[in-house]
N, C-alpha and C. Protein backbone atom coordinates (compact mmCIF):
# COMPACT_ATOMS: atom_id res chain seq x y z
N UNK A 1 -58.15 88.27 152.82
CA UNK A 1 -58.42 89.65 152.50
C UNK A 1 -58.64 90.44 153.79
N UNK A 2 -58.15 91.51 153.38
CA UNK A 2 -58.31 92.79 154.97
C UNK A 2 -59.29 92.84 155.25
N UNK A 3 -59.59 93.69 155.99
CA UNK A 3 -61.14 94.67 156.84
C UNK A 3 -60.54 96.27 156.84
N UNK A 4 -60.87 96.92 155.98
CA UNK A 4 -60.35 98.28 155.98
C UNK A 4 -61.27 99.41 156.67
N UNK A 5 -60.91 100.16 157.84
CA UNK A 5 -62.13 101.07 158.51
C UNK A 5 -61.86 102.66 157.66
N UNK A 6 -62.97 102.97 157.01
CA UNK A 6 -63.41 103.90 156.64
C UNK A 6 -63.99 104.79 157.21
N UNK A 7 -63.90 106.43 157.09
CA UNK A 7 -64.57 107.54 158.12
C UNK A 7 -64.93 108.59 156.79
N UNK A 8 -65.99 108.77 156.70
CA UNK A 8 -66.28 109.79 156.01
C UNK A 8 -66.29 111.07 156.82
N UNK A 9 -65.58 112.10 156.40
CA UNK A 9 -65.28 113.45 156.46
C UNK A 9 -66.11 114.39 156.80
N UNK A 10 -67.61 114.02 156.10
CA UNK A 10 -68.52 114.92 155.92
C UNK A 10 -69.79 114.89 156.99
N UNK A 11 -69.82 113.56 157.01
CA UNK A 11 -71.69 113.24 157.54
C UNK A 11 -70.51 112.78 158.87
N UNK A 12 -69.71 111.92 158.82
CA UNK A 12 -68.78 110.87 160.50
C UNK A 12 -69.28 110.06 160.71
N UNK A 13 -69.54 109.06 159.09
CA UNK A 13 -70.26 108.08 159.48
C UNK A 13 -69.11 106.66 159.35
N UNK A 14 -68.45 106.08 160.04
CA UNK A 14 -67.54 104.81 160.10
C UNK A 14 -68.27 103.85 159.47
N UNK A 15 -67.49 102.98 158.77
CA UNK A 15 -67.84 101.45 158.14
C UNK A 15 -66.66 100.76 157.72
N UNK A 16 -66.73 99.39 158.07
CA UNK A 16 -65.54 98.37 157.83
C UNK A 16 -65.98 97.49 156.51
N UNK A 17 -64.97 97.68 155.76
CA UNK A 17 -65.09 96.65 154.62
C UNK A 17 -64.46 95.73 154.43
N UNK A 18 -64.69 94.38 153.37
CA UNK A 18 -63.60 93.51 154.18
C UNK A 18 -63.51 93.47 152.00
N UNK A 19 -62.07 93.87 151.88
CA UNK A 19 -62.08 93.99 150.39
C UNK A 19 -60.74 93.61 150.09
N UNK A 20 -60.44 93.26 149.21
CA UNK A 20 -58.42 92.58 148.49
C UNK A 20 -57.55 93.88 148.82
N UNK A 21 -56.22 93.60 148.84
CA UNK A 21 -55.67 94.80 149.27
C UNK A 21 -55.43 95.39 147.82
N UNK A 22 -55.62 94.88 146.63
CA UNK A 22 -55.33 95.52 145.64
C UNK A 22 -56.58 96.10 145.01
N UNK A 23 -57.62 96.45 145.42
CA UNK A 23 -58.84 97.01 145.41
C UNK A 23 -58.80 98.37 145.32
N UNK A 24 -59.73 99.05 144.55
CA UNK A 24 -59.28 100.79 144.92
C UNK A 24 -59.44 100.78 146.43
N UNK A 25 -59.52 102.22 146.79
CA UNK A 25 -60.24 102.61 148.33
C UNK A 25 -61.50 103.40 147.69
N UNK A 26 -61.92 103.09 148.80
CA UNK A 26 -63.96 103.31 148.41
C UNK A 26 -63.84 104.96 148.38
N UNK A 27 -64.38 105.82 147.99
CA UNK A 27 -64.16 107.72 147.81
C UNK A 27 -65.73 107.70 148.16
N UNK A 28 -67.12 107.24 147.92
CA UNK A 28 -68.28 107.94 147.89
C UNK A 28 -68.94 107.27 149.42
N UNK A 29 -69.80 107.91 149.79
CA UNK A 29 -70.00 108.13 151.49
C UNK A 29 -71.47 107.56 150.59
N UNK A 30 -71.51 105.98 151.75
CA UNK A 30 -72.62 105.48 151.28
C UNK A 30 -74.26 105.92 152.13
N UNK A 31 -73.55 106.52 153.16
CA UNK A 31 -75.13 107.28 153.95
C UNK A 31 -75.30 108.93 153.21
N UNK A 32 -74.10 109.72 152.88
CA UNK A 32 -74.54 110.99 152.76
C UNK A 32 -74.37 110.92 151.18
N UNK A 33 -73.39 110.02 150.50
CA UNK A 33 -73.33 110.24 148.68
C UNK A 33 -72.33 110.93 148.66
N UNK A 34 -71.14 112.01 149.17
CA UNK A 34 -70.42 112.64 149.13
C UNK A 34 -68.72 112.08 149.17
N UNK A 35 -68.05 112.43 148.20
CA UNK A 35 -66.98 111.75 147.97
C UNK A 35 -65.73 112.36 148.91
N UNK A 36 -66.10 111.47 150.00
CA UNK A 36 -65.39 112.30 151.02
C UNK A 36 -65.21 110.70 152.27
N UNK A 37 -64.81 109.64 151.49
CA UNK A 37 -64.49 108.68 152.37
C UNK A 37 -63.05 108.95 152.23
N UNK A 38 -62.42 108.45 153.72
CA UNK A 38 -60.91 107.70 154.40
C UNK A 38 -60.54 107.34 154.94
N UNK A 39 -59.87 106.08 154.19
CA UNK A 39 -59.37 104.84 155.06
C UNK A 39 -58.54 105.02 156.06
N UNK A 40 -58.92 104.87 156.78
CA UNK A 40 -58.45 105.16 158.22
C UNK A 40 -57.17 103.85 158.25
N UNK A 41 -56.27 104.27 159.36
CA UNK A 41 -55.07 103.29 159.53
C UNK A 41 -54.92 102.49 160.86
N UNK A 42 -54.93 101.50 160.74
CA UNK A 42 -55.20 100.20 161.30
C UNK A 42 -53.46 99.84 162.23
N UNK A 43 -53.75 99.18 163.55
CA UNK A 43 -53.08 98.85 163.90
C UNK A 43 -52.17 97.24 163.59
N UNK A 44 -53.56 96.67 163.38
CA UNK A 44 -53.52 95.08 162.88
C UNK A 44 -53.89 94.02 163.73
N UNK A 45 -53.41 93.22 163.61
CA UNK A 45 -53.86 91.74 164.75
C UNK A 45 -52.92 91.43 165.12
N UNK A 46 -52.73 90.98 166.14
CA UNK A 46 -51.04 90.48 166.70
C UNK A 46 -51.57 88.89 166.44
N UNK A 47 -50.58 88.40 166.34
CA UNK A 47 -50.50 86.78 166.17
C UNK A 47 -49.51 86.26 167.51
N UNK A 48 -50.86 84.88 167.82
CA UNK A 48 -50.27 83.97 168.93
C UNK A 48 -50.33 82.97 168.96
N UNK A 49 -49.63 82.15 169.38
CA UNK A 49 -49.27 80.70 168.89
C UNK A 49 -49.36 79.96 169.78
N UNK A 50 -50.43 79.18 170.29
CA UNK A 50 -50.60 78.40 171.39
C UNK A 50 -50.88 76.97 170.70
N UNK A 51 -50.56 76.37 171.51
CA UNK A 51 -50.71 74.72 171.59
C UNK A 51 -49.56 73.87 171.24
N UNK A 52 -49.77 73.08 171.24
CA UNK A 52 -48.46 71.85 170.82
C UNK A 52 -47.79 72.15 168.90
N UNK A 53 -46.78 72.30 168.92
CA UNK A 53 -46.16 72.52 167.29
C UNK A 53 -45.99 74.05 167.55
N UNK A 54 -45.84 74.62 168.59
CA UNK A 54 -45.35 76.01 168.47
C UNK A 54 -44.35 75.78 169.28
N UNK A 55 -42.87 76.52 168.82
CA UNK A 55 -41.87 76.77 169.43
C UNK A 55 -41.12 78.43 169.37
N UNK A 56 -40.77 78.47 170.14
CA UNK A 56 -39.74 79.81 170.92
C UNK A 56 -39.06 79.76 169.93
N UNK A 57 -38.24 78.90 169.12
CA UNK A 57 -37.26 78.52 168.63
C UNK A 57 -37.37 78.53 167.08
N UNK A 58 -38.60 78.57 166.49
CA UNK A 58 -39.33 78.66 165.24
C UNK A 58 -39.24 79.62 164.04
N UNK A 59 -38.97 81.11 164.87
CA UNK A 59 -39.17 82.34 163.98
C UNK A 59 -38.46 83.20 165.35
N UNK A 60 -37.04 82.54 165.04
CA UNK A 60 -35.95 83.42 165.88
C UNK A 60 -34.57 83.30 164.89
N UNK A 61 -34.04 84.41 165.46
CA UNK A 61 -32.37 84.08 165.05
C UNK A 61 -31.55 84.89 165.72
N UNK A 62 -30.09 84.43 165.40
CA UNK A 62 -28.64 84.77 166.64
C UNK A 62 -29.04 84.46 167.60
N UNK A 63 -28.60 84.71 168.66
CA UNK A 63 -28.12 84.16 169.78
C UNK A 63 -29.19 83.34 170.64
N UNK A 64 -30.58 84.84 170.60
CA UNK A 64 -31.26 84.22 171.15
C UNK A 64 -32.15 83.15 171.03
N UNK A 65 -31.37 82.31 170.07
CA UNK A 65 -32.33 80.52 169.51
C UNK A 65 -31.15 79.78 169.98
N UNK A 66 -29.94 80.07 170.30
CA UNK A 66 -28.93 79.24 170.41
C UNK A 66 -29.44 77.98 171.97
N UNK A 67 -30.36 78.48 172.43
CA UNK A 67 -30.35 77.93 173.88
C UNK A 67 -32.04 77.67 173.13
N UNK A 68 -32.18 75.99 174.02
CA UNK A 68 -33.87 75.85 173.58
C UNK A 68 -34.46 76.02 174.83
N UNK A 69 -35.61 76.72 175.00
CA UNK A 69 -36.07 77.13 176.69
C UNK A 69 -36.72 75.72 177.12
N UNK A 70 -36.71 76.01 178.03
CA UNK A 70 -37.57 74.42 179.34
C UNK A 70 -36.86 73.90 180.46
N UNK A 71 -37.27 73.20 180.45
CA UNK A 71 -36.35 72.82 181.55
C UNK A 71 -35.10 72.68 181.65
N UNK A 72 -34.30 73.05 182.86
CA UNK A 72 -33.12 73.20 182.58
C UNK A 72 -32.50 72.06 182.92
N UNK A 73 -31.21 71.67 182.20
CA UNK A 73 -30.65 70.51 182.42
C UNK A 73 -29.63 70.51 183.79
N UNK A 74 -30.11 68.88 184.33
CA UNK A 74 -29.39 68.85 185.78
C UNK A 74 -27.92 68.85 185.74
N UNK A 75 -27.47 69.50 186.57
CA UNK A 75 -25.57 69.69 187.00
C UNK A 75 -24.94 68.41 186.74
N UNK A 76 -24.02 68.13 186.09
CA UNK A 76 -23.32 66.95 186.18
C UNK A 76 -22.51 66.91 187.54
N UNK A 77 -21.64 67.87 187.87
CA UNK A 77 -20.87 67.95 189.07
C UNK A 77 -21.40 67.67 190.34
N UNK A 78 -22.42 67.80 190.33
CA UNK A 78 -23.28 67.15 191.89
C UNK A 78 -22.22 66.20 192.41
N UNK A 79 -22.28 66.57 193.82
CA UNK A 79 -21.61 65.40 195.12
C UNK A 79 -22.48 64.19 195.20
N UNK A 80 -21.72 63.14 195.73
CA UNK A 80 -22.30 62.00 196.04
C UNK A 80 -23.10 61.89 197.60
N UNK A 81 -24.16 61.63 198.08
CA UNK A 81 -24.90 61.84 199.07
C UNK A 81 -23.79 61.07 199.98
N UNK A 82 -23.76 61.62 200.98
CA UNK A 82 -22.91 61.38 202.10
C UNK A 82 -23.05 59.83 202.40
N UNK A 83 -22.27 59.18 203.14
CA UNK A 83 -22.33 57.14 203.11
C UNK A 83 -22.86 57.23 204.69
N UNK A 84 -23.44 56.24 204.66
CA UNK A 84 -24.10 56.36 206.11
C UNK A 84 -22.97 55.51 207.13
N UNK A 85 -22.66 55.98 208.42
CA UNK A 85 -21.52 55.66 209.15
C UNK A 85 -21.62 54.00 209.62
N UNK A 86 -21.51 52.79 209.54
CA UNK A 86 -21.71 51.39 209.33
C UNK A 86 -21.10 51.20 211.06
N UNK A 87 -22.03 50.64 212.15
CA UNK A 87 -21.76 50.31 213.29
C UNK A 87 -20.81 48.68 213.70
């Protein structure tokens, strides 16, 4: 369930409720009594995903999941280290 921030109109008194989203919205101003509450609009919480079982790759699509990030894989074409000259 949310946390909805409320501002009454009249008195400017703020309060957070934490109520179902299918709940009315609160109308009566619980410091002054005056039906003059509103729910104010919320930015939200960003979500972050740390630790082991989170991937880049999880809650993507097209192109940019086609490649999995990390380390990058070594060149196959690499030269052979030079032969040391035998006296």
């Amino acid at each position: 369930m949310p946390t909805y921030d409320y501002l009454c109109k009249s008195c400017g008194h703020e309060l957070e409720v934490f109520q179902s989203m299918t709940a009315r919205r609160l109308r009566r101003c619980p410091k002054c009594g005056k039906a003059a509450l509103e729910r104010q609009l919320g930015a939200g919480a960003g979500v972050l995903f740390k630790g082991s079982g989170f991937y880049k790759t999880d809650y993507c699509s097209g192109s940019a999941c086609s490649k999995p990030s990390g380390k990058a894989e070594p060149s196959q074409d690499k030269k052979a280290p030079p032969k040391k000259a035998e006296d």
